[in-house]
PDB file of N, CA and C in Angstrom:
ATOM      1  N   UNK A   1     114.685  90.786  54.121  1.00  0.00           N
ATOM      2  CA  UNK A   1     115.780  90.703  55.055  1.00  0.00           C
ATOM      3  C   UNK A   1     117.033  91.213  54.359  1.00  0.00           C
ATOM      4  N   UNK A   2     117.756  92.295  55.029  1.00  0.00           N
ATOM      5  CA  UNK A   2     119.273  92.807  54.408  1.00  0.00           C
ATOM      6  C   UNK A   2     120.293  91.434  54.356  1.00  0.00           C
ATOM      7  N   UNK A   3     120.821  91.376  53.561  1.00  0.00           N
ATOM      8  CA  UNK A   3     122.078  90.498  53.279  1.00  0.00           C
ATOM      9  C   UNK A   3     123.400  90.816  54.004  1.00  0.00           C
ATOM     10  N   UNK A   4     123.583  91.370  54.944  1.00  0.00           N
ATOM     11  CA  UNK A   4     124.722  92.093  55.439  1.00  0.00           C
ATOM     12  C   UNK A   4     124.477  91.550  57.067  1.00  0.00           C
ATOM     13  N   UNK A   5     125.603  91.130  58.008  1.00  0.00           N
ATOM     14  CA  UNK A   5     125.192  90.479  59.262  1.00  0.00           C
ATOM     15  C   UNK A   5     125.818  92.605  59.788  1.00  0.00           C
ATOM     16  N   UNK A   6     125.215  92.471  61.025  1.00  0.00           N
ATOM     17  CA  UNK A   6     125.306  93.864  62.029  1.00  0.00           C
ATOM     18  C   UNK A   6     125.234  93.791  63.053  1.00  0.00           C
ATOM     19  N   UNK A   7     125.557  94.929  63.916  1.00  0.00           N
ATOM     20  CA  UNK A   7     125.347  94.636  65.323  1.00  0.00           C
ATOM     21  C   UNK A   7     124.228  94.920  66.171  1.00  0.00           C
ATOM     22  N   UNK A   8     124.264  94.805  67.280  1.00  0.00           N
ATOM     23  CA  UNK A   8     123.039  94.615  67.753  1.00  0.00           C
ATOM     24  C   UNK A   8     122.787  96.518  67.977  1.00  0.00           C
ATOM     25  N   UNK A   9     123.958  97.192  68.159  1.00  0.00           N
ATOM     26  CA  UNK A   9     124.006  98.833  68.241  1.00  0.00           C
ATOM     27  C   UNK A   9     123.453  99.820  67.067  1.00  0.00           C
ATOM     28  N   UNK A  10     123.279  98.488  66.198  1.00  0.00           N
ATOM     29  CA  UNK A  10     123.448  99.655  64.526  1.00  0.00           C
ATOM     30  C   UNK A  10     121.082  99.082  64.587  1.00  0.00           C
ATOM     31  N   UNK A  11     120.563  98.517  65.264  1.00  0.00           N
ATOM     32  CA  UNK A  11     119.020  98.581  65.259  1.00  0.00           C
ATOM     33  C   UNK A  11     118.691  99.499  66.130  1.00  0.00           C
ATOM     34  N   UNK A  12     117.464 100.131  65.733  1.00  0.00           N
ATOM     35  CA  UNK A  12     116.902 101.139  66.205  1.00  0.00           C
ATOM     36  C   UNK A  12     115.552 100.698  67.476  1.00  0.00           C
ATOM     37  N   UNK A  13     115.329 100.855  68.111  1.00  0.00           N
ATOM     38  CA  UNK A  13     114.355 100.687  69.136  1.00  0.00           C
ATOM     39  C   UNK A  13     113.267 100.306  68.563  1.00  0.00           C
ATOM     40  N   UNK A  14     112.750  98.995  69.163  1.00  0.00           N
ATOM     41  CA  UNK A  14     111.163  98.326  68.962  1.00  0.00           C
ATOM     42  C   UNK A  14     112.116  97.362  67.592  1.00  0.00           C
ATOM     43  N   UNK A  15     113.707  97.240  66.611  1.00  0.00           N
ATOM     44  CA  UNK A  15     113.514  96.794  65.750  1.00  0.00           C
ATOM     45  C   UNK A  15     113.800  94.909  65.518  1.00  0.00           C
ATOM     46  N   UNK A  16     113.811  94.216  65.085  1.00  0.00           N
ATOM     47  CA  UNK A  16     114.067  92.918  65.070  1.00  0.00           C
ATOM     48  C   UNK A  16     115.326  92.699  64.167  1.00  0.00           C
ATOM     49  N   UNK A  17     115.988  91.899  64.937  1.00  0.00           N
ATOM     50  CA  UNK A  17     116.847  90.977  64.220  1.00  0.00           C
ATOM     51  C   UNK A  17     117.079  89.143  65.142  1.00  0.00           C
ATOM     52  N   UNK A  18     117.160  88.706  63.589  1.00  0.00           N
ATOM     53  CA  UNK A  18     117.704  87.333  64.350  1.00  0.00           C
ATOM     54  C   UNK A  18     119.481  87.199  64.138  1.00  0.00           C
ATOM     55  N   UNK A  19     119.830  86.007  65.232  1.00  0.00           N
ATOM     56  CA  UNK A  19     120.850  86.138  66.092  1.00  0.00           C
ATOM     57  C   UNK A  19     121.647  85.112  64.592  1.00  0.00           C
ATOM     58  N   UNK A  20     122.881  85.161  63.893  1.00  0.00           N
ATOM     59  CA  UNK A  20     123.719  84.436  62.857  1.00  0.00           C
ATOM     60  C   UNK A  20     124.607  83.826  63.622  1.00  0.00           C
ATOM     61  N   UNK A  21     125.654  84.453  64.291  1.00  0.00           N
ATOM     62  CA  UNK A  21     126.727  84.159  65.157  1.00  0.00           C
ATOM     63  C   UNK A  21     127.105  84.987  66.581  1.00  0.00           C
ATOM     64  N   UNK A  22     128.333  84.893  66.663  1.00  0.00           N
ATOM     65  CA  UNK A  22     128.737  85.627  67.975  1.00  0.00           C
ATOM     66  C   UNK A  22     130.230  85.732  67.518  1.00  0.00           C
ATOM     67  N   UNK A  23     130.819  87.225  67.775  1.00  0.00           N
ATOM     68  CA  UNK A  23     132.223  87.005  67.487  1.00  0.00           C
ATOM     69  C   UNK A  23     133.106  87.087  68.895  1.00  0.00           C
ATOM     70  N   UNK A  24     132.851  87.053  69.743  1.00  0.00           N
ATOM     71  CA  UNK A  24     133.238  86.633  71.074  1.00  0.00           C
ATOM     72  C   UNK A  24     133.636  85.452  70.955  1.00  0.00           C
ATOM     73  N   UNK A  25     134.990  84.806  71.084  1.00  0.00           N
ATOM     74  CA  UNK A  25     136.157  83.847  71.308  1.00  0.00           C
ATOM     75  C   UNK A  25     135.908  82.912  72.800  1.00  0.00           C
ATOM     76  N   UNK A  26     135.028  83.651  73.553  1.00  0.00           N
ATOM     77  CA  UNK A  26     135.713  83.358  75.332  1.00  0.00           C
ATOM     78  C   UNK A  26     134.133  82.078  75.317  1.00  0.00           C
ATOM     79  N   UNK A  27     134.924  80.784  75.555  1.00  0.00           N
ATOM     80  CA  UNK A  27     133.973  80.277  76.037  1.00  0.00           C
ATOM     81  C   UNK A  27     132.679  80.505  77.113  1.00  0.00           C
ATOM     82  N   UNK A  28     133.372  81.283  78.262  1.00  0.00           N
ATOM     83  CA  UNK A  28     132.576  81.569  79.731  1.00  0.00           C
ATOM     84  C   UNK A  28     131.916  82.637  79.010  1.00  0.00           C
ATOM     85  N   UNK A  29     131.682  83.594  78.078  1.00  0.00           N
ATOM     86  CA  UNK A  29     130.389  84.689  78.033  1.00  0.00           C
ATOM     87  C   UNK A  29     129.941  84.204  77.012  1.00  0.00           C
ATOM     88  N   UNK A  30     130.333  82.928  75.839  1.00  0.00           N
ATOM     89  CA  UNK A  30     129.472  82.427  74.881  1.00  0.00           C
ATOM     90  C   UNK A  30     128.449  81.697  75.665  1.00  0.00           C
ATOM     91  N   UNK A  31     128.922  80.488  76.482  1.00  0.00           N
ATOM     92  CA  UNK A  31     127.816  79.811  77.365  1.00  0.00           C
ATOM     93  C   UNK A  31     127.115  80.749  78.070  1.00  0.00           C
ATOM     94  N   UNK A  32     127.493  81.820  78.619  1.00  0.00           N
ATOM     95  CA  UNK A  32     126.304  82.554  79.483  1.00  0.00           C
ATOM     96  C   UNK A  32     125.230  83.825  78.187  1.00  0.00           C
ATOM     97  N   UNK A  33     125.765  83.926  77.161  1.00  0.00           N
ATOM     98  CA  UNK A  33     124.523  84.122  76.082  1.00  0.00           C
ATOM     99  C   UNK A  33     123.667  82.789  75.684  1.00  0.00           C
ATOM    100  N   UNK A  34     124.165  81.676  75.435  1.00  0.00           N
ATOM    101  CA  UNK A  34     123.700  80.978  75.468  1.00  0.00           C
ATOM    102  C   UNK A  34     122.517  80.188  76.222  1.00  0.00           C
ATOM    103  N   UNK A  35     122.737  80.272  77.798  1.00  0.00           N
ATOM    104  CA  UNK A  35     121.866  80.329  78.959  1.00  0.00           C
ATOM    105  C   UNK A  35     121.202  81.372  79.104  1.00  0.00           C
ATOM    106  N   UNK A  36     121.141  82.326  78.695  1.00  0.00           N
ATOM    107  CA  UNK A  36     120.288  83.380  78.543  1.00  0.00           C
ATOM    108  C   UNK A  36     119.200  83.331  77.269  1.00  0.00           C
ATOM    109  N   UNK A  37     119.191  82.408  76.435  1.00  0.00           N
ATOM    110  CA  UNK A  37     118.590  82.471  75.578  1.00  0.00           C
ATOM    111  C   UNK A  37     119.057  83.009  73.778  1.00  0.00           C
ATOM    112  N   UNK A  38     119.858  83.406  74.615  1.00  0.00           N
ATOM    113  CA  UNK A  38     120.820  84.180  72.580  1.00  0.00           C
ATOM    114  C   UNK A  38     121.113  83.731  71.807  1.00  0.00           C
ATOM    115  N   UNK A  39     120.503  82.097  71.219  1.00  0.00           N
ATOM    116  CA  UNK A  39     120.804  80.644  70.341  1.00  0.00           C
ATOM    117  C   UNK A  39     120.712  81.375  69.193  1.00  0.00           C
ATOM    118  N   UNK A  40     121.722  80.871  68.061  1.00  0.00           N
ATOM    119  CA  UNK A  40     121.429  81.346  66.737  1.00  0.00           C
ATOM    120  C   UNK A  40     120.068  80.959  66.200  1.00  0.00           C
ATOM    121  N   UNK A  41     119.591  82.164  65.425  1.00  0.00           N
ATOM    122  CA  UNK A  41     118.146  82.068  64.967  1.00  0.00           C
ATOM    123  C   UNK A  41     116.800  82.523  65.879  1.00  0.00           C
ATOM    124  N   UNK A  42     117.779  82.909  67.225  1.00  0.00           N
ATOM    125  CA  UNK A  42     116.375  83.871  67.904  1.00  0.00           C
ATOM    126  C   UNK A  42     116.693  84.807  67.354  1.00  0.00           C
ATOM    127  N   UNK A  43     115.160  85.510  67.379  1.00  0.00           N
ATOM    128  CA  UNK A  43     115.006  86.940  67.360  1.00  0.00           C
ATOM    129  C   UNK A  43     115.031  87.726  68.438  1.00  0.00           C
ATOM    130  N   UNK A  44     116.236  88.846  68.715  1.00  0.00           N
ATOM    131  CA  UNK A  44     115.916  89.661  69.267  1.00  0.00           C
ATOM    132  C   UNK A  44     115.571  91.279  69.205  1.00  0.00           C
ATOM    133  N   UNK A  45     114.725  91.926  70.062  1.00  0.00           N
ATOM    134  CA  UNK A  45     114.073  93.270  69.949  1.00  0.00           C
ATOM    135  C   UNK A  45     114.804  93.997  70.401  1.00  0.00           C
ATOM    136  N   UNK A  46     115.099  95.198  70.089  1.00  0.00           N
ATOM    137  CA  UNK A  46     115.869  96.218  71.160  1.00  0.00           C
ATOM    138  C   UNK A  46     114.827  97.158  71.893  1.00  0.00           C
ATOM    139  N   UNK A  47     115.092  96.738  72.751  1.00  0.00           N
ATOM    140  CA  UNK A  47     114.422  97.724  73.808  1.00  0.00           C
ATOM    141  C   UNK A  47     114.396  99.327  73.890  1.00  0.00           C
ATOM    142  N   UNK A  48     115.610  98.974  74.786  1.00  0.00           N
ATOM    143  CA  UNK A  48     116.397 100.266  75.269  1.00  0.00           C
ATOM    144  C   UNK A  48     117.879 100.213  75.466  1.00  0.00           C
ATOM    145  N   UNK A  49     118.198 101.472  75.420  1.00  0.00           N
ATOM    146  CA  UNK A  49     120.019 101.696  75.546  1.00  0.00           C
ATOM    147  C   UNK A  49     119.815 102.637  76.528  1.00  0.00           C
ATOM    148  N   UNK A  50     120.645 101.847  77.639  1.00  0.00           N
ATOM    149  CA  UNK A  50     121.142 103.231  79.256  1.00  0.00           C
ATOM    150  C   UNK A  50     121.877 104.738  78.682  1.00  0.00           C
ATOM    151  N   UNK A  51     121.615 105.461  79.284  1.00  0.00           N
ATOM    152  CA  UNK A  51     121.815 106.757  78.509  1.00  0.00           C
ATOM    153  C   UNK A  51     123.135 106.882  78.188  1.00  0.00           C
ATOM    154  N   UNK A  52     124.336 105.974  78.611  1.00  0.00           N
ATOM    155  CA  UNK A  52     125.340 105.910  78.606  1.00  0.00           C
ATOM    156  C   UNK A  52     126.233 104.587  77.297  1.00  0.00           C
ATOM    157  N   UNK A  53     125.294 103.864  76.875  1.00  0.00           N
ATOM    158  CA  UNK A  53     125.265 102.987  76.249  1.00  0.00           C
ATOM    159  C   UNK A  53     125.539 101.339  76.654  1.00  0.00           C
ATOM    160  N   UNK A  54     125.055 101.598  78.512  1.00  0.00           N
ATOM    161  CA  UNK A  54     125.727 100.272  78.941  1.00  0.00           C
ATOM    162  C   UNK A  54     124.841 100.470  80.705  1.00  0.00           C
ATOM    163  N   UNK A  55     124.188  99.438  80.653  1.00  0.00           N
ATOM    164  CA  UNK A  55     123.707  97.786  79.754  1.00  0.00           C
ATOM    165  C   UNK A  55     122.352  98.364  78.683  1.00  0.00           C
ATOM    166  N   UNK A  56     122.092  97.432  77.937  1.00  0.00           N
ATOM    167  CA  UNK A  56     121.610  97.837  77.051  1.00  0.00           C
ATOM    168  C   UNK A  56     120.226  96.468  77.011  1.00  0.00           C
ATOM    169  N   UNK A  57     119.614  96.840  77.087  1.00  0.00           N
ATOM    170  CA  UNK A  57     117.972  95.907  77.158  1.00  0.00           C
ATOM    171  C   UNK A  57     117.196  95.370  75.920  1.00  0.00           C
ATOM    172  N   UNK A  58     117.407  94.152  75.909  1.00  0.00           N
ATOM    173  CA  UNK A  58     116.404  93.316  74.905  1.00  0.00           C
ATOM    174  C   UNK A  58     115.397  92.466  74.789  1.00  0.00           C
ATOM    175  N   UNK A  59     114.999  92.294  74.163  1.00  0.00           N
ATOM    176  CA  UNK A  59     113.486  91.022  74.077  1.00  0.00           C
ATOM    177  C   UNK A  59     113.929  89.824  73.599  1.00  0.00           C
ATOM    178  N   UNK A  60     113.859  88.983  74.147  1.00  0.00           N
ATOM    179  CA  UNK A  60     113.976  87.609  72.783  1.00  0.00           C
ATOM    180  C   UNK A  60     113.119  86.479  74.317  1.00  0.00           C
ATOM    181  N   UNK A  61     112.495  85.855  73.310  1.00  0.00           N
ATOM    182  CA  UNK A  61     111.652  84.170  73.309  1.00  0.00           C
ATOM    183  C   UNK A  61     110.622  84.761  74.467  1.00  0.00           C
ATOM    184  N   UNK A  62     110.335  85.963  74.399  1.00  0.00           N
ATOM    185  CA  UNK A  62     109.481  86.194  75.092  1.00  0.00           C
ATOM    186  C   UNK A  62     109.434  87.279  76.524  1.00  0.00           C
ATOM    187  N   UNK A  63     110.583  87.138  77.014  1.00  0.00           N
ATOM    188  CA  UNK A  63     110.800  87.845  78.001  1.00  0.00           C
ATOM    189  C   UNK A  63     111.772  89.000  77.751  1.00  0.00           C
ATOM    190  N   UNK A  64     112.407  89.684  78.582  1.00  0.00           N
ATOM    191  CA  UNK A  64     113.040  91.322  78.174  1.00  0.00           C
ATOM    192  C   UNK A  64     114.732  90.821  79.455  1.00  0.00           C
ATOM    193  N   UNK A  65     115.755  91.246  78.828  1.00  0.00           N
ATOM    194  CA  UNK A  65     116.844  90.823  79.452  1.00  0.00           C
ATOM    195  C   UNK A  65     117.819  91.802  79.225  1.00  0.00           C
ATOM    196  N   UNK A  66     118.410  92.339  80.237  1.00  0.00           N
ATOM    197  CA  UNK A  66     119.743  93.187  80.132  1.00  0.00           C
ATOM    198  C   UNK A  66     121.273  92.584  80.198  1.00  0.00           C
ATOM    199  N   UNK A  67     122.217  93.181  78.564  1.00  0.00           N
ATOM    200  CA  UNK A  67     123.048  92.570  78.414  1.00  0.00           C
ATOM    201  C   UNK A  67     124.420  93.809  78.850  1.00  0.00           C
ATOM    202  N   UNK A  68     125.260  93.440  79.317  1.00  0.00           N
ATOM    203  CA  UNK A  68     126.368  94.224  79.473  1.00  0.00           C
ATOM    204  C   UNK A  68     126.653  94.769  77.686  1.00  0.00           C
ATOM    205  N   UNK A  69     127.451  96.038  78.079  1.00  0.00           N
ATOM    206  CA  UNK A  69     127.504  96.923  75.859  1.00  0.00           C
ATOM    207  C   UNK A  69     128.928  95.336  75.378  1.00  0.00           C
ATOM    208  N   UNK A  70     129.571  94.887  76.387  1.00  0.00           N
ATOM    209  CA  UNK A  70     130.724  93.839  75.629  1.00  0.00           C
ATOM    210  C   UNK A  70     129.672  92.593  75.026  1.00  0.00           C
ATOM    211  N   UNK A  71     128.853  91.927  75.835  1.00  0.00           N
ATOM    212  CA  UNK A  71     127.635  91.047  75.127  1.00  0.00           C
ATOM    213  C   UNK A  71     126.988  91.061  74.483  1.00  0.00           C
ATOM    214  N   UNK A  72     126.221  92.623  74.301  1.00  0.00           N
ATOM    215  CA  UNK A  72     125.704  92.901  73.175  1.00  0.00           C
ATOM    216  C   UNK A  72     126.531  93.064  71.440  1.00  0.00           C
ATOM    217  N   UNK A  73     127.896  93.864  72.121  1.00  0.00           N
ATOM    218  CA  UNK A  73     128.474  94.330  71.008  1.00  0.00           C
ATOM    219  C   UNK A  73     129.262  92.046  70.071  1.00  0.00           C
ATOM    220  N   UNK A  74     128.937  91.499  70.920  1.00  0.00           N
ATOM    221  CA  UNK A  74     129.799  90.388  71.003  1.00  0.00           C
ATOM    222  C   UNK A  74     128.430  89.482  69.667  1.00  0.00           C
ATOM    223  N   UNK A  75     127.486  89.817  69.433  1.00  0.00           N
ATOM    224  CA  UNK A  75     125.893  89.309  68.681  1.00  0.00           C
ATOM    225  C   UNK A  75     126.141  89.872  67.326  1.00  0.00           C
ATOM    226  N   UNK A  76     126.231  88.712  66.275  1.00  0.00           N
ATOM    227  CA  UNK A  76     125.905  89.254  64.752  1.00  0.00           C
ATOM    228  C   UNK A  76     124.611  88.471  64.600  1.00  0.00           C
ATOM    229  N   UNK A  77     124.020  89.772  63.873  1.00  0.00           N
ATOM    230  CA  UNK A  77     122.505  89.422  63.558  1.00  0.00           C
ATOM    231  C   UNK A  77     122.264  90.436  62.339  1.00  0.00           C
ATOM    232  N   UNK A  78     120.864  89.741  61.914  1.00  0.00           N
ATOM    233  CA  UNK A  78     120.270  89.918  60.070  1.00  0.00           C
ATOM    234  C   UNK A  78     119.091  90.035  60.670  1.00  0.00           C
ATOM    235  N   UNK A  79     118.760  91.798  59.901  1.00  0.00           N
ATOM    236  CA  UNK A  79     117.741  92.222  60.415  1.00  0.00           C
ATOM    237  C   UNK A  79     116.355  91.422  59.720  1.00  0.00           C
ATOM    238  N   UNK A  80     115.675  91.382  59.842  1.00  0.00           N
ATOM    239  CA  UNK A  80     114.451  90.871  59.729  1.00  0.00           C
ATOM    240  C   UNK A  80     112.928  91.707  58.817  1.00  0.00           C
TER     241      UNK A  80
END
């Protein structure tokens, strides 16, 4: 595992990382990662990125979920 936390933009497709923190401030889109499943210490997969870079599609606890590029970019994670 790299020693360095990153974003969820800088993994390459099919790659894993688990979730460290969130640098998003705003209570209302921390609780709705949260209800979505984005708890520190999941792993999530990257899917896919819209050809535009927004929304951008991931895997975690099993199922596949599309995050707006501010939610995604808002996830520090250690790749795996």
């Amino acid at each position: 595992m790299n020693g360095h936390p990153i974003k969820l933009k800088d993994l390459h497709i099919e790659e894993q990382a688990r979730i460290v923190g969130y640098e998003n401030n705003d209570e209302v889109a921390l609780h709705r990662l949260l209800t979505l499943g984005l708890t520190k210490d999941a792993t999530v997969v990257l899917k896919q990125i819209a050809p535009l870079g927004d929304p951008v599609k991931v895997g975690v606890r099993g199922f596949d979920l599309s995050l707006r590029k501010e939610e995604a970019d808002s996830l520090i994670l250690m790749k795996i």
